[in-house]
C-alpha atoms as a PDB file:
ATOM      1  CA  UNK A   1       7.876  26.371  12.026  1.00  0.00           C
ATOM      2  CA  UNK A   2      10.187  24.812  15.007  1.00  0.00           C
ATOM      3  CA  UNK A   3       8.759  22.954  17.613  1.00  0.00           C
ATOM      4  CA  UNK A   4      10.196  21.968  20.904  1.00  0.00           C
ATOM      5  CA  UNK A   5       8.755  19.143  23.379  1.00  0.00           C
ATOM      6  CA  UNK A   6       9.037  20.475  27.107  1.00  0.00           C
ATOM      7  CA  UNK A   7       6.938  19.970  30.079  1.00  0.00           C
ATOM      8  CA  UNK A   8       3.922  21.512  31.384  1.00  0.00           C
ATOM      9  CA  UNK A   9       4.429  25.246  32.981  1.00  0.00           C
ATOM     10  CA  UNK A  10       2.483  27.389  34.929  1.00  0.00           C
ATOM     11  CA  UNK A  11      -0.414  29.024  32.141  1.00  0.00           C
ATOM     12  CA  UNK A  12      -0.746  26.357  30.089  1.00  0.00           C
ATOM     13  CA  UNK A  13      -3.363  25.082  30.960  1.00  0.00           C
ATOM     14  CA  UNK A  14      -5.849  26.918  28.946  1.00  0.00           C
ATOM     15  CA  UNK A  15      -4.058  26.294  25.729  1.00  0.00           C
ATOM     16  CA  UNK A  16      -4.214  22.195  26.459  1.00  0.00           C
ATOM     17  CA  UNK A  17      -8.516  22.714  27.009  1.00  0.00           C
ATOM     18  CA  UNK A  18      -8.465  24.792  23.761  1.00  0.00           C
ATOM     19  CA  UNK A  19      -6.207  22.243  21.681  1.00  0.00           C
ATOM     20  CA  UNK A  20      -8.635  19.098  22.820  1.00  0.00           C
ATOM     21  CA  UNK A  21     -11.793  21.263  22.253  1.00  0.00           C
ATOM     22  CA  UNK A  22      -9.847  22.362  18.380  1.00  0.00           C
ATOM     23  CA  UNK A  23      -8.691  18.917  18.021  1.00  0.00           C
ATOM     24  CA  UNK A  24     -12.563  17.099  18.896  1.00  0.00           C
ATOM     25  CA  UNK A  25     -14.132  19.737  16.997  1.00  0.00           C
ATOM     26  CA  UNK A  26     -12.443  19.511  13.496  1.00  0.00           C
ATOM     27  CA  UNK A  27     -10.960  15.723  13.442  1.00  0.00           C
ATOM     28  CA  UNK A  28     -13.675  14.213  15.287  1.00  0.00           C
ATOM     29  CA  UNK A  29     -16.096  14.036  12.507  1.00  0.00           C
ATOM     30  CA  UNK A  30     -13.788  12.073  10.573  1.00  0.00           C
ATOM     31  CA  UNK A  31     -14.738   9.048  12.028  1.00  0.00           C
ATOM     32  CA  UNK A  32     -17.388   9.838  14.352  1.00  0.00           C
ATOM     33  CA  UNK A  33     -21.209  11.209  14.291  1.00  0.00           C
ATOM     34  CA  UNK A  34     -22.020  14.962  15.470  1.00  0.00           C
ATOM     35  CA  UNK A  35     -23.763  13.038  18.300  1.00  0.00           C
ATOM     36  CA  UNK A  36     -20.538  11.540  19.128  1.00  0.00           C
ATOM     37  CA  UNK A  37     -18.227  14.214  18.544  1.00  0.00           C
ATOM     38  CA  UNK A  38     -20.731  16.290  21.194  1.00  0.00           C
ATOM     39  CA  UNK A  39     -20.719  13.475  23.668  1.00  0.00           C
ATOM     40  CA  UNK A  40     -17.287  13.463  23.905  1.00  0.00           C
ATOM     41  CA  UNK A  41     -16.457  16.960  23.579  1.00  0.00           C
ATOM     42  CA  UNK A  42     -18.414  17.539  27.007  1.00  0.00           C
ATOM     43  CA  UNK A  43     -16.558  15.098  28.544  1.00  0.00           C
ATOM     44  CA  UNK A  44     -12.901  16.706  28.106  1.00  0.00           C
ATOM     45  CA  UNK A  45     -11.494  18.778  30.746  1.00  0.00           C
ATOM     46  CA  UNK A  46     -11.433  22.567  31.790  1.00  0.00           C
ATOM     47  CA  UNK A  47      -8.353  24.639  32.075  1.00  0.00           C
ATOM     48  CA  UNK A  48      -8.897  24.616  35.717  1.00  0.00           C
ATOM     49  CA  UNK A  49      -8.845  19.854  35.337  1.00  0.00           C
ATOM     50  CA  UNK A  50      -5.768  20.171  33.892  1.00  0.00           C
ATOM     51  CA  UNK A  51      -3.852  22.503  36.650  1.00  0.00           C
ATOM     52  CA  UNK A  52      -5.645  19.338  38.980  1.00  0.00           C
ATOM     53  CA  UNK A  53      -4.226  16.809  37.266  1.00  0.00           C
ATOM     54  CA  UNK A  54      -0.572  17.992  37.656  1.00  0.00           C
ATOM     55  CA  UNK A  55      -1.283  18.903  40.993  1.00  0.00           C
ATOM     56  CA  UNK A  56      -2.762  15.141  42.025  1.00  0.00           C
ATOM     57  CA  UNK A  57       1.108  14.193  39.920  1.00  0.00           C
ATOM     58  CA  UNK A  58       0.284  13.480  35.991  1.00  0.00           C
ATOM     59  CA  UNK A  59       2.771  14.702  33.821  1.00  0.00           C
ATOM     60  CA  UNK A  60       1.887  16.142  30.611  1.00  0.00           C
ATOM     61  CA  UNK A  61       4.952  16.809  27.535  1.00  0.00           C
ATOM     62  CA  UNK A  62       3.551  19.477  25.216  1.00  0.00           C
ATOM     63  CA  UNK A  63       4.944  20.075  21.700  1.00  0.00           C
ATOM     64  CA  UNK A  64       5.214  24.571  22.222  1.00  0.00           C
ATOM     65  CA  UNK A  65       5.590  26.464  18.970  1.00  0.00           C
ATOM     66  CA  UNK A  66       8.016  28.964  18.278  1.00  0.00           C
ATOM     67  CA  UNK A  67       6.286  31.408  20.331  1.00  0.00           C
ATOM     68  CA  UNK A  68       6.349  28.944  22.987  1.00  0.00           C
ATOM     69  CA  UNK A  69       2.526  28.533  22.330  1.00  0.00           C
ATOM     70  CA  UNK A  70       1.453  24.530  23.564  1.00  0.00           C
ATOM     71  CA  UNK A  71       0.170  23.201  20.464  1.00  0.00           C
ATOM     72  CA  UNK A  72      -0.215  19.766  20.810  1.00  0.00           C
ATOM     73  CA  UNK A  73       0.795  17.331  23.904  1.00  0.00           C
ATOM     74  CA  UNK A  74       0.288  13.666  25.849  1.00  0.00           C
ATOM     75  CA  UNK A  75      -0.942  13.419  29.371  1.00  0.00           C
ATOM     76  CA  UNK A  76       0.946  10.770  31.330  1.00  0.00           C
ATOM     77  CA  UNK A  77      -0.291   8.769  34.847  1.00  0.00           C
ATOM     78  CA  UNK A  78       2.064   7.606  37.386  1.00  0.00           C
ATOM     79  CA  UNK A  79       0.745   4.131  36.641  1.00  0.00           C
ATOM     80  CA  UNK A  80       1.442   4.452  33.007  1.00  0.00           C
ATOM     81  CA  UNK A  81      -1.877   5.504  31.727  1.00  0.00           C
ATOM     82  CA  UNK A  82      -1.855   7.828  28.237  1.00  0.00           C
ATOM     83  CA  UNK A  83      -4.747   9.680  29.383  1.00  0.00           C
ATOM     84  CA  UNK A  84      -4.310  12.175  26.865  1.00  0.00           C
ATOM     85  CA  UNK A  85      -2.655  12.909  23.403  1.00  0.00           C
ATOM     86  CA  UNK A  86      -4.205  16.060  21.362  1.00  0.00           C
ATOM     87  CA  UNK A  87      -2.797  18.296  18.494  1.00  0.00           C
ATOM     88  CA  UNK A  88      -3.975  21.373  16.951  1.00  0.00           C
ATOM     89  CA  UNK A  89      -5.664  20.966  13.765  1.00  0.00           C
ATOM     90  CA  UNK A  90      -3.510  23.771  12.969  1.00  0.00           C
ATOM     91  CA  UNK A  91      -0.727  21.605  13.305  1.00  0.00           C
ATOM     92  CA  UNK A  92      -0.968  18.306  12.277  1.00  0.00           C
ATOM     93  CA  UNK A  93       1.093  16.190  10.296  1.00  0.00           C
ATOM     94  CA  UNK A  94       4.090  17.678  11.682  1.00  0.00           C
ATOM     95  CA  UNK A  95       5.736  14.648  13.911  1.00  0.00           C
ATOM     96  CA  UNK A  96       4.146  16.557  16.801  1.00  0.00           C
ATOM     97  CA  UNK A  97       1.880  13.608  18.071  1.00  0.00           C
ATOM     98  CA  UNK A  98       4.374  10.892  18.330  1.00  0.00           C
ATOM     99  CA  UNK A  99       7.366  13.754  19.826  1.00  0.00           C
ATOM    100  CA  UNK A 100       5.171  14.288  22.635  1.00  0.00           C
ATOM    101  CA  UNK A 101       4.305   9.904  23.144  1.00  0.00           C
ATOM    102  CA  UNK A 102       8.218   9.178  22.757  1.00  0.00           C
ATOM    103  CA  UNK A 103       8.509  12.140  25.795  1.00  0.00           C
ATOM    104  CA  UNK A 104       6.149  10.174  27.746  1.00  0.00           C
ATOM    105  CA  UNK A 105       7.752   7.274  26.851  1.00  0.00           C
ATOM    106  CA  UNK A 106      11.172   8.323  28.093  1.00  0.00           C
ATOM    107  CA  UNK A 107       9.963   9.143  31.481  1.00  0.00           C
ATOM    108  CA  UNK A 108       7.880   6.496  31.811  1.00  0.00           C
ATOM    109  CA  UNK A 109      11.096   4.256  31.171  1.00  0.00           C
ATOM    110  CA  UNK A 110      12.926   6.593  33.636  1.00  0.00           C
ATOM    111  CA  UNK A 111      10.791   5.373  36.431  1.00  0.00           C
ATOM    112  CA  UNK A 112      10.871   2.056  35.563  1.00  0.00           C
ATOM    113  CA  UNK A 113       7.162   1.782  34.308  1.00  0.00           C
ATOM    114  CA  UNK A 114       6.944  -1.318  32.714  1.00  0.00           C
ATOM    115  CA  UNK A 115       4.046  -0.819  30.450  1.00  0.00           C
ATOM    116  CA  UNK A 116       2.213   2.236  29.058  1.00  0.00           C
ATOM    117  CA  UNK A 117      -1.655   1.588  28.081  1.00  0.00           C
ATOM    118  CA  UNK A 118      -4.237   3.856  26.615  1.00  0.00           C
ATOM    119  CA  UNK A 119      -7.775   4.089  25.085  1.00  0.00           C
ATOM    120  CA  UNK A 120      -7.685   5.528  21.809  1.00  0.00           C
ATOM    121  CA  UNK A 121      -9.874   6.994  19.662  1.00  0.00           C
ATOM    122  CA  UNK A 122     -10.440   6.112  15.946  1.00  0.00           C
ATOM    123  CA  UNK A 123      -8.853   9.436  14.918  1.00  0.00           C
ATOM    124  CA  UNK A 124      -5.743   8.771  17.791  1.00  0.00           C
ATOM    125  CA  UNK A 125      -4.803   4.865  17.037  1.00  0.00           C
ATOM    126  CA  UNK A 126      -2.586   5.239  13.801  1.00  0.00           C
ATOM    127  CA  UNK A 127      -0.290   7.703  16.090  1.00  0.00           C
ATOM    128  CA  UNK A 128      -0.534   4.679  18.551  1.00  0.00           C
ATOM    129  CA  UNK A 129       0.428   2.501  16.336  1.00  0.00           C
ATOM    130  CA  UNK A 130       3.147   4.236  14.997  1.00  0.00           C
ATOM    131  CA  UNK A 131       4.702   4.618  18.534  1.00  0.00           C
ATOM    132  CA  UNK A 132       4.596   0.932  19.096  1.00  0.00           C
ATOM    133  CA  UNK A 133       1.465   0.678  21.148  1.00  0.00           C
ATOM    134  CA  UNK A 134      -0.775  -2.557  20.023  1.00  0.00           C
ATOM    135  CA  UNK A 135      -4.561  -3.129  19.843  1.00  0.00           C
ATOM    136  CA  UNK A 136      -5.901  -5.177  22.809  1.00  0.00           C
ATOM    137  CA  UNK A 137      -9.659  -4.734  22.373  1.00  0.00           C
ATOM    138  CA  UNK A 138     -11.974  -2.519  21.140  1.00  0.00           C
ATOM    139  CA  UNK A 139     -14.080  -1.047  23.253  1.00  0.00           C
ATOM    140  CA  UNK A 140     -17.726   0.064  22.960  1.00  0.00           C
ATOM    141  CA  UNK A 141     -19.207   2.310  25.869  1.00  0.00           C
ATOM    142  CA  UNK A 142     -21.872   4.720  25.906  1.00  0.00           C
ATOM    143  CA  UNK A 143     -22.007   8.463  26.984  1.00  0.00           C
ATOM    144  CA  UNK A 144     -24.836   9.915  28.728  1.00  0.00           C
ATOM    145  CA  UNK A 145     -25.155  13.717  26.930  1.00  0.00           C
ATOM    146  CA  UNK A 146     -28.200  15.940  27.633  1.00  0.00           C
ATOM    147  CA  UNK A 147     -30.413  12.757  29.206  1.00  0.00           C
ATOM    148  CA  UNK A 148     -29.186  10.571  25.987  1.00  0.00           C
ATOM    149  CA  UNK A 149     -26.925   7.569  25.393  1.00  0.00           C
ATOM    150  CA  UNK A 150     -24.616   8.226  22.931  1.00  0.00           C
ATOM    151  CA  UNK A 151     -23.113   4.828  21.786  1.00  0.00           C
ATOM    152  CA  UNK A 152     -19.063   5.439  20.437  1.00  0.00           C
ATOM    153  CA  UNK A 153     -15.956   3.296  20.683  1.00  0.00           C
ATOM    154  CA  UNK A 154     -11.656   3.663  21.359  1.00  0.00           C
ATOM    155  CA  UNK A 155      -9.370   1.061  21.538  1.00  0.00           C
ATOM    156  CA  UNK A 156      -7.455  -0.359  24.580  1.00  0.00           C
ATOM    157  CA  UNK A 157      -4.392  -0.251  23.832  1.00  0.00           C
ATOM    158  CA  UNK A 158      -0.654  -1.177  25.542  1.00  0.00           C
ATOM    159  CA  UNK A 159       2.968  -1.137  24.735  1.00  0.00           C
ATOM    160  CA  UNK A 160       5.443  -2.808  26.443  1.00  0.00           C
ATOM    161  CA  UNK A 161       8.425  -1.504  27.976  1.00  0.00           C
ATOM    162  CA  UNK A 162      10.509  -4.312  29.528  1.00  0.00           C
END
């Protein structure tokens, strides 16, 4: 299947809350409890947070399929936050993940952003790592879900771009 790595348009928003609801649902219990994988499931965005979050000036690259279907992308802050970087299950394994970081990356690099930084989950850091981006700390946080603490953990991480 070809891929190309464009930016966000107009309608594609739903597709990005569907591919980070796919992508929590199926890899998420990889390295995380159902708890967990609930907890932060609730916490992702709807279409409708996405079409905000351009709008308020983040930049998301998606990785569109042949049929110009998003299928995976990064989410990108002006201050060089990775807020964001989900694939398919349907199409993983594929390059997709780090196409859509090295987009980022090029802007980012474009507008002179010295530094891009992230928290990662378990699942996300190898495609991190992979783009360059080291390990600063892990972090341990909880998430309230339904009146309960749900304990979980990412990793802060940065890469350097000057």
């Amino acid at each position: 299947m070809f891929y190309a790595i464009r930016p966000y348009r107009d309608g594609d928003a739903e597709h990005l809350a569907a591919i980070c609801q796919a992508a929590i649902a199926a890899i998420g219990p990889h390295a995380y409890s159902d708890a967990q994988v609930a907890a932060w499931s609730a916490r992702h965005p709807s279409a409708d947070r996405y079409r905000a979050r351009v709008e308020g000036g983040a930049l998301i690259f998606v990785a569109a399929s042949s049929d110009d279907v998003p299928v995976a992308y990064s989410l990108l802050e002006a201050d060089g936050h990775l807020d964001h970087l989900y694939n398919h299950p349907d199409h993983t394994r594929r390059g997709l993940a780090g196409q859509v970081l090295q987009a980022a990356e090029d802007h980012a690099i474009r507008m002179g952003i010295a530094r891009l930084y992230t928290e990662a989950s378990e699942l996300a850091r190898p495609a991190f790592e992979r783009a360059g981006y080291s390990v600063q700390h892990r972090r341990d946080f909880d998430i309230e879900h339904y009146g309960q603490s749900v304990a979980i953990h990412n990793y802060a991480m940065e890469k350097r771009l000057d």
